[in-house]
Protein backbone atom coordinates (compact mmCIF):
# COMPACT_ATOMS: atom_id res chain seq x y z
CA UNK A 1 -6.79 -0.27 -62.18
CA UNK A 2 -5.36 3.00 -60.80
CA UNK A 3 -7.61 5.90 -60.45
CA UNK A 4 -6.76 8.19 -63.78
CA UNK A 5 -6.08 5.36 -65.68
CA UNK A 6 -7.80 4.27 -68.60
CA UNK A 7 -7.53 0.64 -70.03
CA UNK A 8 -6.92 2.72 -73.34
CA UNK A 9 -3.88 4.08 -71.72
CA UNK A 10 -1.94 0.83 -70.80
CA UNK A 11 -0.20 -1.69 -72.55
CA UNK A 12 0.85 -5.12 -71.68
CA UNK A 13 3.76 -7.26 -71.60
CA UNK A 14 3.83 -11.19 -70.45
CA UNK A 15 6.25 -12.38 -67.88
CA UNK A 16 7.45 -16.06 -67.11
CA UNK A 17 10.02 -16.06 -63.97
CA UNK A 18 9.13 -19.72 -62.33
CA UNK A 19 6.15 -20.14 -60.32
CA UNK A 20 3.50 -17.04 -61.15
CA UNK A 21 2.21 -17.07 -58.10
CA UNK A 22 5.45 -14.87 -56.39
CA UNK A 23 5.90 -13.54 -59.84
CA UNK A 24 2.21 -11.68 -60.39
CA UNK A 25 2.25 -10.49 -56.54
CA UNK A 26 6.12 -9.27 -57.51
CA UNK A 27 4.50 -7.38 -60.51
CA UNK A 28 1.39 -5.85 -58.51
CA UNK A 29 3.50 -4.29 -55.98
CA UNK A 30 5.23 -2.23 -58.62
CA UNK A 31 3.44 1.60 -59.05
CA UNK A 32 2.16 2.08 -62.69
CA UNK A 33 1.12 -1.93 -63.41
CA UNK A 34 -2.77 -1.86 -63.03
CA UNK A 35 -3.29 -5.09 -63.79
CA UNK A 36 -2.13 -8.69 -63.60
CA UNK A 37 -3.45 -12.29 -64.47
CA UNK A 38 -1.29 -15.48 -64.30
CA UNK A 39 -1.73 -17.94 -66.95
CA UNK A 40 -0.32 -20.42 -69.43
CA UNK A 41 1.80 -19.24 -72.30
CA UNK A 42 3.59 -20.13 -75.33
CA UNK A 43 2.54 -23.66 -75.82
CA UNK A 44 0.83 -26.38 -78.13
CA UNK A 45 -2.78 -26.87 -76.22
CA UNK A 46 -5.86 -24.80 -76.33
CA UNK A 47 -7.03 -24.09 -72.81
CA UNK A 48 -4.70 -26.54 -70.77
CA UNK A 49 -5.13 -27.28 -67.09
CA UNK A 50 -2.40 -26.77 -64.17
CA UNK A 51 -2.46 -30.75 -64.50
CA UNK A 52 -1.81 -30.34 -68.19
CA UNK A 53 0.52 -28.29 -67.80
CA UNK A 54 2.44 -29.91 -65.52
CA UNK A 55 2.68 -33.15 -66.66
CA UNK A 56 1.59 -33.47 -70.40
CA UNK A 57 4.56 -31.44 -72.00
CA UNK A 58 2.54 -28.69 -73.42
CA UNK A 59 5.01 -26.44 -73.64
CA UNK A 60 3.17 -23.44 -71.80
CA UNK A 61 4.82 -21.48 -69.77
CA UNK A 62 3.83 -20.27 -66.39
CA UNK A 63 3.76 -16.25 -66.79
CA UNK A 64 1.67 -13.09 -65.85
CA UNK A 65 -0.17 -11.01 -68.19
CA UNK A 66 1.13 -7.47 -66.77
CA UNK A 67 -1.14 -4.71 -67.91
CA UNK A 68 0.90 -1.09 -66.83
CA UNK A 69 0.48 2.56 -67.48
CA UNK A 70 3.36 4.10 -69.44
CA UNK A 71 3.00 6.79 -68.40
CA UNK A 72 4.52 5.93 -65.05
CA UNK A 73 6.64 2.63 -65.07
CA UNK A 74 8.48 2.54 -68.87
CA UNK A 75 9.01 -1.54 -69.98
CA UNK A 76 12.94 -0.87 -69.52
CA UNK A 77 12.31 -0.39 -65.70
CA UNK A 78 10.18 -2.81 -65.67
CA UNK A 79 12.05 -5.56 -66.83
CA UNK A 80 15.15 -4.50 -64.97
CA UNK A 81 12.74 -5.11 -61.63
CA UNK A 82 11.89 -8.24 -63.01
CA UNK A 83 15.11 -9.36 -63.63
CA UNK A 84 16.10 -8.64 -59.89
CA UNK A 85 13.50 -11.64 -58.79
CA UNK A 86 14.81 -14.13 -61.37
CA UNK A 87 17.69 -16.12 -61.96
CA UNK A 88 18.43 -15.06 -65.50
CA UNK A 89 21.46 -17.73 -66.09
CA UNK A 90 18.68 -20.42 -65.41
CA UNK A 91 17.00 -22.72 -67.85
CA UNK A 92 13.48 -24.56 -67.10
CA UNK A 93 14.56 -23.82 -63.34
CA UNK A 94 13.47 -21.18 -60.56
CA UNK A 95 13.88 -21.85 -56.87
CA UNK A 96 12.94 -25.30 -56.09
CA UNK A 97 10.80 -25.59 -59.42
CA UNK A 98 12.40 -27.59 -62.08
CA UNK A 99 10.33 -28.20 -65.30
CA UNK A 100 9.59 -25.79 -68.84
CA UNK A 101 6.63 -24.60 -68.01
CA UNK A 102 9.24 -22.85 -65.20
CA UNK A 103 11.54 -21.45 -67.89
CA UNK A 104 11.89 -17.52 -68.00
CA UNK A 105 10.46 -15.43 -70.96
CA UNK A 106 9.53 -12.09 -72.23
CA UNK A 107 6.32 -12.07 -74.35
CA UNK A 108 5.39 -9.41 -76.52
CA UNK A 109 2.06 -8.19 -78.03
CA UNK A 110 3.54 -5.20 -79.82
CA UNK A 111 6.16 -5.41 -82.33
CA UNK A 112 7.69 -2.02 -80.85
CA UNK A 113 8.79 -3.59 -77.84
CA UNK A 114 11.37 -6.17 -79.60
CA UNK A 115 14.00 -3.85 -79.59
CA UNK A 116 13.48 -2.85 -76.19
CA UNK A 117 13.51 -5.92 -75.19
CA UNK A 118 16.39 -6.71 -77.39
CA UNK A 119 18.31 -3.94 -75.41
CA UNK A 120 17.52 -5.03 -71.88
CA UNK A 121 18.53 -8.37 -72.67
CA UNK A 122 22.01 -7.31 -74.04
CA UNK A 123 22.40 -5.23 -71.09
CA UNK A 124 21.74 -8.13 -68.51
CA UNK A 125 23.74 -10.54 -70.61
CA UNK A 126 26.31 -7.78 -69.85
CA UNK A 127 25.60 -7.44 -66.39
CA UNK A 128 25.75 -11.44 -65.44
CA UNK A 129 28.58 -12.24 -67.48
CA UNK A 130 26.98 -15.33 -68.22
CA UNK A 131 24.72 -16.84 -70.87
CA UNK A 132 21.20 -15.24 -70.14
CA UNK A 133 18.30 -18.06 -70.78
CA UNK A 134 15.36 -15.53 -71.13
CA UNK A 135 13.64 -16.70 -74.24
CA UNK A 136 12.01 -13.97 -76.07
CA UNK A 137 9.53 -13.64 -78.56
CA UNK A 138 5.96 -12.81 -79.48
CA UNK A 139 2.84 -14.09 -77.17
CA UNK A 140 1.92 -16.98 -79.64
CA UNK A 141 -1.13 -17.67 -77.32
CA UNK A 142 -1.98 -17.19 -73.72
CA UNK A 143 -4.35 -18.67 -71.46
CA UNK A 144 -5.82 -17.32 -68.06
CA UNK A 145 -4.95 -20.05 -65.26
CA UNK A 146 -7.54 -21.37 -62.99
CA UNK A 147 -9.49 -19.39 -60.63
CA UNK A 148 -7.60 -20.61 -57.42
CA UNK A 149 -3.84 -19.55 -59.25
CA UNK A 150 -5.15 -16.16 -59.31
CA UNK A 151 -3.48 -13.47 -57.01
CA UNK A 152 -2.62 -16.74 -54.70
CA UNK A 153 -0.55 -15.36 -52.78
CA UNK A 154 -3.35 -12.56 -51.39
CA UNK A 155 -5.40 -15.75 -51.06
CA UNK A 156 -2.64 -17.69 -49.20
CA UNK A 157 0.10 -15.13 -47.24
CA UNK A 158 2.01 -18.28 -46.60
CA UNK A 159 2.31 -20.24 -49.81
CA UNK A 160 5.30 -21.11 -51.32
CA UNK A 161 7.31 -18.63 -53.40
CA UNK A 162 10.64 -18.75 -54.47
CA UNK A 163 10.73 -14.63 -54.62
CA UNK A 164 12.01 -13.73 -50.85
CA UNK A 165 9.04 -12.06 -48.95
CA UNK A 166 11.62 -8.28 -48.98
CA UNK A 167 11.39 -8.65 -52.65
CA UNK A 168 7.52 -7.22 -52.33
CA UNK A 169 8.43 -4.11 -50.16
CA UNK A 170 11.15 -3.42 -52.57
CA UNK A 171 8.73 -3.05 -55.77
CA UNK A 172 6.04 -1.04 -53.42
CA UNK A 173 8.70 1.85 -53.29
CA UNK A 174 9.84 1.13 -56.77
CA UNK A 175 10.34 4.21 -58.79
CA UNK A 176 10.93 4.28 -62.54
CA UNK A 177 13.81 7.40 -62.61
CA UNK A 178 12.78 8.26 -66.53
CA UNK A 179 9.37 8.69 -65.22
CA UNK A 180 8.82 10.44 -61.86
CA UNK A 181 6.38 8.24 -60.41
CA UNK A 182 5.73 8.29 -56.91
């Protein structure tokens, strides 16, 4: 967590965009998130595996629990910079991952983001001209991945990610104009 920052300060938001390995090291590099955790969301098992998850239809979703400071990124921002490492048009597909548990969501813990949410979707749905397949709803459940899935990418500089490697620079200097950060 940022110095200055207290875990009463932040909220959270929960991110599916593919694999959540590129994904959470996407979301760290951004200024005002303090926290993330990759895990499964959204689906019909309690505590499921990678292996479950993967290849027993459990309808989880691979996605990051973002913990940020509001004070310094606002959820607009940050899911327009999240938007700029997905391919919104794209159902149960990122880069060369192909399944649902690689489908692209927006999960909510507070009913106050819903129409914020709303809004950035109606805007992108604008922007692509096409038929946007973020789903979005409340986090129904969420659980943290395994050990080794967490921060991976720190772990292993050359594993695969279908984010390209400029993508990470890009959210280090990433500054939220309706907030004056950095």
């Amino acid at each position: 967590m940022e110095s200055g920052t207290t875990a009463a300060a932040t909220k959270e938001i929960y991110l599916a965009g593919g694999c959540f390995w590129g994904v959470e090291k996407f979301l760290d590099e951004i200024p005002g998130v303090t926290a993330t955790e990759v895990g499964y969301a959204n689906g019909t098992t309690t505590n499921p595996t990678y292996e479950q998850v993967c290849r027993e239809n459990t309808g989880h979703a691979e996605a990051v629990k973002v913990e940020y400071d509001p004070t310094v990124v606002g959820l607009p921002f940050l899911l327009d910079t999240f938007y700029t490492v997905i391919d919104p048009t794209s159902a149960n597909r990122q880069g060369n991952d192909i399944g649902a548990q690689y489908r692209t969501g927006i999960y909510y813990s507070g009913p106050a983001d819903l129409p914020v949410i709303a809004d950035s979707l109606a805007k992108l749905q604008q922007e692509v001209g096409a038929q946007v397949a973020i789903e979005a709803g409340p986090i129904k459940n969420y659980f943290p991945a395994e050990a080794y899935h967490q921060k991976y990418l720190d772990q292993n500089p050359g594993g695969y990610c279908h984010i390209p490697v400029a993508a990470f620079a890009r959210a280090r200097r990433a500054v939220d104009p309706n907030r004056g950060n950095r």
